[in-house]
C-alpha atoms as a PDB file:
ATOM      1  CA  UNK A   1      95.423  48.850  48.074  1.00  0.00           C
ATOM      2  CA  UNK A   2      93.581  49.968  44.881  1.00  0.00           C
ATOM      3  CA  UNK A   3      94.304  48.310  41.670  1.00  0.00           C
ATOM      4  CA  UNK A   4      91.925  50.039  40.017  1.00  0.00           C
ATOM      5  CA  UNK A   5      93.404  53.462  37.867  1.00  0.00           C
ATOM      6  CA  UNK A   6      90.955  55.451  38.919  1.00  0.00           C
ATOM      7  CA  UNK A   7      91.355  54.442  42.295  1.00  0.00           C
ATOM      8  CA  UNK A   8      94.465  54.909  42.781  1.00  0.00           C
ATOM      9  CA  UNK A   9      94.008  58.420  40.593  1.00  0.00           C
ATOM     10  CA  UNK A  10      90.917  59.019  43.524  1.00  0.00           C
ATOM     11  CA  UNK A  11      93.502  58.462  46.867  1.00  0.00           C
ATOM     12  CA  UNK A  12      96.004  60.857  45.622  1.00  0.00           C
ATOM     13  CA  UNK A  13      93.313  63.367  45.002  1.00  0.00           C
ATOM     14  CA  UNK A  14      91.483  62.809  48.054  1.00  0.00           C
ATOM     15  CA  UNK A  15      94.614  62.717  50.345  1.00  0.00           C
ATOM     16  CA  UNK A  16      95.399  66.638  48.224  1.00  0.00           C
ATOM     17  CA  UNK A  17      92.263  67.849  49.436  1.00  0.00           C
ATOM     18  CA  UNK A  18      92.527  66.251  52.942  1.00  0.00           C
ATOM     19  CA  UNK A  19      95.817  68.459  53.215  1.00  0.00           C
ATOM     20  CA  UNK A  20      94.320  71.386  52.273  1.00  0.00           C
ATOM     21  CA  UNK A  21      91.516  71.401  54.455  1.00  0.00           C
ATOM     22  CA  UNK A  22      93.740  70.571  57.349  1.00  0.00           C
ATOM     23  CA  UNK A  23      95.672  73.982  56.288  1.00  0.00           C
ATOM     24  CA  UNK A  24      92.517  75.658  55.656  1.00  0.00           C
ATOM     25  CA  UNK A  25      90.916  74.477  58.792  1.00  0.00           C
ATOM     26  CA  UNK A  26      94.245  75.372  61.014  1.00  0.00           C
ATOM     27  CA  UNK A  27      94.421  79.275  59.613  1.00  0.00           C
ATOM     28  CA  UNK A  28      90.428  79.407  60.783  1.00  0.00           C
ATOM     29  CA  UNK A  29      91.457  78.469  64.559  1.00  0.00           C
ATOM     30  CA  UNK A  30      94.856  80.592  64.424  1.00  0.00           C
ATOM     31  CA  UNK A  31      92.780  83.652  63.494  1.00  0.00           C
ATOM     32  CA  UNK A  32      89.903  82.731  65.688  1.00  0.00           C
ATOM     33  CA  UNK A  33      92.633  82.183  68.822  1.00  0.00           C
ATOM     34  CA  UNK A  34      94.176  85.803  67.650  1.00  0.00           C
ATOM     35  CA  UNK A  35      90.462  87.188  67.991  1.00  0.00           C
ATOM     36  CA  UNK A  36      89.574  85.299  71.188  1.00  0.00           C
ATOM     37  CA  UNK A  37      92.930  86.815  72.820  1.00  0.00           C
ATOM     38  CA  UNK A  38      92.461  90.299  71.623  1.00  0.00           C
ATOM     39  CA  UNK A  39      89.310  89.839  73.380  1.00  0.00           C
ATOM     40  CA  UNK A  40      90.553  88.929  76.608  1.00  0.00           C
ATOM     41  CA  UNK A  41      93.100  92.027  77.265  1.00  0.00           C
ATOM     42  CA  UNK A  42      89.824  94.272  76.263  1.00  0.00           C
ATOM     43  CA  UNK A  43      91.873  95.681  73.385  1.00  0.00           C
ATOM     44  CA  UNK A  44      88.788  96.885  70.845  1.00  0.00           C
ATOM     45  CA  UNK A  45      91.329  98.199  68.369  1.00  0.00           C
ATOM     46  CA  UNK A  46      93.049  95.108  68.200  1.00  0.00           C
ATOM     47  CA  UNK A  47      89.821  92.811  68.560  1.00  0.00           C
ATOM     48  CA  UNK A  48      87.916  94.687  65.213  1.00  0.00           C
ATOM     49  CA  UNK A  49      91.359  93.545  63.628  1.00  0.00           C
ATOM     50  CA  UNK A  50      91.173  90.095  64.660  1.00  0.00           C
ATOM     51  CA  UNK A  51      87.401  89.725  63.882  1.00  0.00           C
ATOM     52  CA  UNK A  52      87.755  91.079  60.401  1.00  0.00           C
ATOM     53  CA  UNK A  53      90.772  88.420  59.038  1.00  0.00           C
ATOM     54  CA  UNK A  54      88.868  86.042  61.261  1.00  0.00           C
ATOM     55  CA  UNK A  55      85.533  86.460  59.338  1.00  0.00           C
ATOM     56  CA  UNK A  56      87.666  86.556  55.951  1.00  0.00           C
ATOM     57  CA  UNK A  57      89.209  83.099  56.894  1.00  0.00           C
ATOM     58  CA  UNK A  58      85.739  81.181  57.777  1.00  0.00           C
ATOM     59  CA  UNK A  59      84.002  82.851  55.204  1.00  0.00           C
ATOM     60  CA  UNK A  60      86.651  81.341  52.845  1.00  0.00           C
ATOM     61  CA  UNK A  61      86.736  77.945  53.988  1.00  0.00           C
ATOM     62  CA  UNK A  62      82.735  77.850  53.907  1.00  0.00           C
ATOM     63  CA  UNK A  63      83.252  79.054  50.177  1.00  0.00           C
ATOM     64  CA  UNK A  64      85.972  76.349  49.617  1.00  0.00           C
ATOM     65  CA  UNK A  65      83.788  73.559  50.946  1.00  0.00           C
ATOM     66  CA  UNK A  66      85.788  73.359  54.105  1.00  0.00           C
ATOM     67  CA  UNK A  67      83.247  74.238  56.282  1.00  0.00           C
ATOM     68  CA  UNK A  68      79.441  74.271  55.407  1.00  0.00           C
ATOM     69  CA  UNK A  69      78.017  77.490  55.067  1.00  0.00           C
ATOM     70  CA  UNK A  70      75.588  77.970  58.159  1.00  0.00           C
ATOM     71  CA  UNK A  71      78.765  76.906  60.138  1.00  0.00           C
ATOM     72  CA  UNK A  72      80.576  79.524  58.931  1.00  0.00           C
ATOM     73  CA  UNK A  73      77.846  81.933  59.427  1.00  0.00           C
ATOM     74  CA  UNK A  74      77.133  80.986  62.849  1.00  0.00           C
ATOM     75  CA  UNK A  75      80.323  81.146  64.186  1.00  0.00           C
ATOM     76  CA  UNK A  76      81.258  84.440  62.823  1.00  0.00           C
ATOM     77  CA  UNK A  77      77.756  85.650  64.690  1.00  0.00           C
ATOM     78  CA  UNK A  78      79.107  84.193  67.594  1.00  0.00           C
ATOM     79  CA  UNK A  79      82.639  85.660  66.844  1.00  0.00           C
ATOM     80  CA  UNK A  80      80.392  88.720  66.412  1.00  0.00           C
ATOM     81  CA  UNK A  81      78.401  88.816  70.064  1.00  0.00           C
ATOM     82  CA  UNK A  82      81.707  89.161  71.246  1.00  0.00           C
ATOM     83  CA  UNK A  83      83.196  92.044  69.595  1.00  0.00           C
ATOM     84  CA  UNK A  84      80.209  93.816  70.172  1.00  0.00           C
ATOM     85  CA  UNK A  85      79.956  92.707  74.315  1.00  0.00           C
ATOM     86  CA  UNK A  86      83.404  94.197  74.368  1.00  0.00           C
ATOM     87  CA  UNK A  87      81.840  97.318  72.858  1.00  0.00           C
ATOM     88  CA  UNK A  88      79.294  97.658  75.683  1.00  0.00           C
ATOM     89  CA  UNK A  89      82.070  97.707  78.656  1.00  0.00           C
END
């Protein structure tokens, strides 16, 4: 255990930011899940939806320092590929 002020200042501040990017991290993969579904019944509607609040939350975590930014970027081109596959059919 610290003993150290700033130490112990340091764990309580860490273990904040630890809870929000667990919170952070866990709206990314709920809206990512939502998008990934929406893609499977072939709803486009629903899908452009999905995509849109899913970009919003990765692009937010990348701009919290959750997730680095190429990340972010490359998963919502991935995210991306998709919507537009479902496009095609």
């Amino acid at each position: 255990m610290a003993n150290i002020k700033s130490a112990k200042k340091r764990i309580k501040t860490i273990s904040r930011q630890t809870a929000r990017n667990i919170r952070v991290r866990g709206h990314v993969k709920e809206a990512e899940k939502a998008f990934l579904a929406a893609v499977a019944e072939g709803d486009q509607d629903k899908a452009y939806v999905a995509f849109k609040l899913a970009e919003k939350k990765i692009m937010q975590a990348a701009a919290k320092g959750v997730m680095h930014k190429n990340t972010a970027s490359r998963t919502v081109s991935r995210l991306e590929k998709r919507l537009n596959g479902l496009r095609v059919e």
